[in-house]
C-alpha atoms as a PDB file:
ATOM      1  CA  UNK A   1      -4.429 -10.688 -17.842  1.00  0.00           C
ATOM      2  CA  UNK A   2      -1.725 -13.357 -17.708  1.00  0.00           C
ATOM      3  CA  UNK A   3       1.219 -11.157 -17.544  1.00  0.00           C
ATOM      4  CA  UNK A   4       0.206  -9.846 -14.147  1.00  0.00           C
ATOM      5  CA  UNK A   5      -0.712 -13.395 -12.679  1.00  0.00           C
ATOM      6  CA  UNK A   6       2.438 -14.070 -14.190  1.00  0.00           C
ATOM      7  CA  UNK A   7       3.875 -11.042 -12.365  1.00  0.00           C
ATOM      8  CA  UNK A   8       2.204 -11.556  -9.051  1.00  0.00           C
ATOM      9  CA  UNK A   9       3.626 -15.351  -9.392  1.00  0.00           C
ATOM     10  CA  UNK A  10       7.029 -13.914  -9.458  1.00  0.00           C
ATOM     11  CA  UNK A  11       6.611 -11.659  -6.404  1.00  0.00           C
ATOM     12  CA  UNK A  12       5.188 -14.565  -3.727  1.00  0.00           C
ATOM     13  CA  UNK A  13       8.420 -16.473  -5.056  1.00  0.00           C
ATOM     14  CA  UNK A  14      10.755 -13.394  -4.565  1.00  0.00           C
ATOM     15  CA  UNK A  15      11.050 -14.330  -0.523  1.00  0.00           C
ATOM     16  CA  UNK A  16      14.839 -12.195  -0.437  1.00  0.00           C
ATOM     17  CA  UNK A  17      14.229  -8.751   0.786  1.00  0.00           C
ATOM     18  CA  UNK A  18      17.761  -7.618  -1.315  1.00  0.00           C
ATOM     19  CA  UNK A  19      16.105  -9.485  -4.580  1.00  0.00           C
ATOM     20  CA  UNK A  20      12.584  -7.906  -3.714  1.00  0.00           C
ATOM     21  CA  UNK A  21      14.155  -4.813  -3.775  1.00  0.00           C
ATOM     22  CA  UNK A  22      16.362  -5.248  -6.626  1.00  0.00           C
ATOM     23  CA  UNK A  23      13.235  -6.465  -8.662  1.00  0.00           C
ATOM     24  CA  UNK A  24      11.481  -3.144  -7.895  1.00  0.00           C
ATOM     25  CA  UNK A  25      14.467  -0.840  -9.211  1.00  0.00           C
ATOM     26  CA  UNK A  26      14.432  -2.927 -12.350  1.00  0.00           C
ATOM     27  CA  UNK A  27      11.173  -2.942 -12.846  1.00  0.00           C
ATOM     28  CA  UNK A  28       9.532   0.087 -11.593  1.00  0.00           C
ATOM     29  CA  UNK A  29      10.455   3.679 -12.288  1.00  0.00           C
ATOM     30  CA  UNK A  30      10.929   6.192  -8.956  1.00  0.00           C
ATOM     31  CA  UNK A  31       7.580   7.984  -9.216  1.00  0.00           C
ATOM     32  CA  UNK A  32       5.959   4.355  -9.601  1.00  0.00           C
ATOM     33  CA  UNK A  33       7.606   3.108  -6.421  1.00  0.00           C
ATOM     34  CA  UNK A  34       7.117   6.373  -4.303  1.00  0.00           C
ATOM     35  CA  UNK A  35       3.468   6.143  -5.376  1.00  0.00           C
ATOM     36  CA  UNK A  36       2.966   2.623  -4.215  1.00  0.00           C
ATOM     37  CA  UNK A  37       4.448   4.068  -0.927  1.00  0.00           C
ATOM     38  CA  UNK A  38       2.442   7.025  -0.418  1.00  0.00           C
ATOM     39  CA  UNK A  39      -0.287   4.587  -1.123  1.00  0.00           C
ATOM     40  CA  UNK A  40       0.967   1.954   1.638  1.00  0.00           C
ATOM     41  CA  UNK A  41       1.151   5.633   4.085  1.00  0.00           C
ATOM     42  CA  UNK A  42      -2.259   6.299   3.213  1.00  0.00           C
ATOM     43  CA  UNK A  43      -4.029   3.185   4.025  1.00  0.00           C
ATOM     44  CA  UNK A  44      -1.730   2.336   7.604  1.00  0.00           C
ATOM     45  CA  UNK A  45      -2.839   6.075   8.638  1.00  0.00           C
ATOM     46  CA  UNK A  46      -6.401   5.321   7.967  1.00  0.00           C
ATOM     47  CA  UNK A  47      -6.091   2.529   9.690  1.00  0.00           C
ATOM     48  CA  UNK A  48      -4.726   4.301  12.451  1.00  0.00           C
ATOM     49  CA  UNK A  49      -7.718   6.659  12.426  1.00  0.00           C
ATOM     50  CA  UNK A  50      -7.020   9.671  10.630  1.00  0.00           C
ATOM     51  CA  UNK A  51      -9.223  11.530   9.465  1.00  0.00           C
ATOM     52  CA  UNK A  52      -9.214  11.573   5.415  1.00  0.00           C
ATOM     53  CA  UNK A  53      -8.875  15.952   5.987  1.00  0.00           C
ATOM     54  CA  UNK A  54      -5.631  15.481   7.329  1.00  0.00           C
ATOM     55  CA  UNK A  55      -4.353  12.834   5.470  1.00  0.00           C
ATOM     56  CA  UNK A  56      -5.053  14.894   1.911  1.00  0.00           C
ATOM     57  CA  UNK A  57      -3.451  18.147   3.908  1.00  0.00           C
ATOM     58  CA  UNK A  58      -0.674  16.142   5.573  1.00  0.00           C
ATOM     59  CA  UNK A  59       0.473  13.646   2.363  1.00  0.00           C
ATOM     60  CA  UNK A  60      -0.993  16.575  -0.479  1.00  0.00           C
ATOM     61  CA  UNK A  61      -2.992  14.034  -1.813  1.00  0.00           C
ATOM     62  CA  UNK A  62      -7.052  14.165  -3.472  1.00  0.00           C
ATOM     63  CA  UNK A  63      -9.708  13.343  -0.947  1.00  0.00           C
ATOM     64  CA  UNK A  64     -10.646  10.870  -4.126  1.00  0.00           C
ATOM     65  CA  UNK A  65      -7.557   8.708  -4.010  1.00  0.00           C
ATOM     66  CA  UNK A  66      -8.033   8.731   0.061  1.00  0.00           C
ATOM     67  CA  UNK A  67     -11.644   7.508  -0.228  1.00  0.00           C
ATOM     68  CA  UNK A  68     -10.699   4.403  -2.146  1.00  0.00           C
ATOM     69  CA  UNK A  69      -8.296   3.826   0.385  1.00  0.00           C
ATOM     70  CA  UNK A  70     -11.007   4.346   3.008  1.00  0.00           C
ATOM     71  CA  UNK A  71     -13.569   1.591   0.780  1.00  0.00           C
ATOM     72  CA  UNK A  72     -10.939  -0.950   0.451  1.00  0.00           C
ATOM     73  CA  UNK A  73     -10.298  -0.784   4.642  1.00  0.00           C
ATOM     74  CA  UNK A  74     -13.771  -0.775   5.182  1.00  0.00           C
ATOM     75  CA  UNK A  75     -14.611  -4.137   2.415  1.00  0.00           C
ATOM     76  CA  UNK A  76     -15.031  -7.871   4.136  1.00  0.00           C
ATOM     77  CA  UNK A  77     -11.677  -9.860   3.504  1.00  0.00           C
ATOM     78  CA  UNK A  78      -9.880  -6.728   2.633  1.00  0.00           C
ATOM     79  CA  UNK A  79      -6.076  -8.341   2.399  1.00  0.00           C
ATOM     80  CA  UNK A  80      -4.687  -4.509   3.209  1.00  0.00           C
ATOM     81  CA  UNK A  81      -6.751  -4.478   6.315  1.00  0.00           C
ATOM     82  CA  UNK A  82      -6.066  -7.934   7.311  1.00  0.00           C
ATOM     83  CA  UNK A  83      -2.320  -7.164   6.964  1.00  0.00           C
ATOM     84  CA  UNK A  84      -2.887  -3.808   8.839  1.00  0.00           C
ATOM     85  CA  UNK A  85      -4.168  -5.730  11.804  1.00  0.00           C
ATOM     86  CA  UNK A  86      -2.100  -8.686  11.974  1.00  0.00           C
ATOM     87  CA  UNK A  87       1.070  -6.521  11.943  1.00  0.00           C
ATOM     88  CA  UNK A  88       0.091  -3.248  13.428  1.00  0.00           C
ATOM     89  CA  UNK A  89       1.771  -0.912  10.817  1.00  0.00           C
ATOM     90  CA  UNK A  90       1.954   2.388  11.524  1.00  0.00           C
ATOM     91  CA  UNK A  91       0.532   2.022  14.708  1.00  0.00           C
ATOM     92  CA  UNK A  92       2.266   4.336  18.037  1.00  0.00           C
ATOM     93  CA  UNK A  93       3.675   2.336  20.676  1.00  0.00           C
END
């Protein structure tokens, strides 16, 4: 698909936080942007060892959706989980 490598090209050039963020009004809708952050929640609370009961109860979210998350933290050279661990997110201080 060379529109997203295209697309994905873009973003590692974007390195402005305002531009990022202008970029992602223009070019995705709310629902699309609060879904890419409930998915972001998701994975930093698994990683933080919730279990996946709460996190559908807490976030009102499938167990389905929650599972991926739970396959993707759990995959070798998973670049969520490597992110997860390099910069703590989500994690209590």
């Amino acid at each position: 698909m060379e529109d997203l490598q295209e697309l994905i090209g873009v973003f590692t050039r974007t390195q402005n936080y305002d531009a990022m963020q202008k970029l992602f009004e223009e070019l995705f809708t709310q629902r699309e942007k609060y879904d890419f952050a409930l998915r972001w929640r998701l994975m930093k609370e698994l990683h933080n060892g919730k279990t996946q009961r709460e996190i559908a109860s807490d976030l009102g979210i499938s167990l389905c959706k929650i599972t991926r998350g739970s396959k993707i933290l759990k995959t070798p050279g998973s670049q969520i989980n490597t992110i997860l661990k390099e910069h703590d997110y989500g994690q209590e201080n």
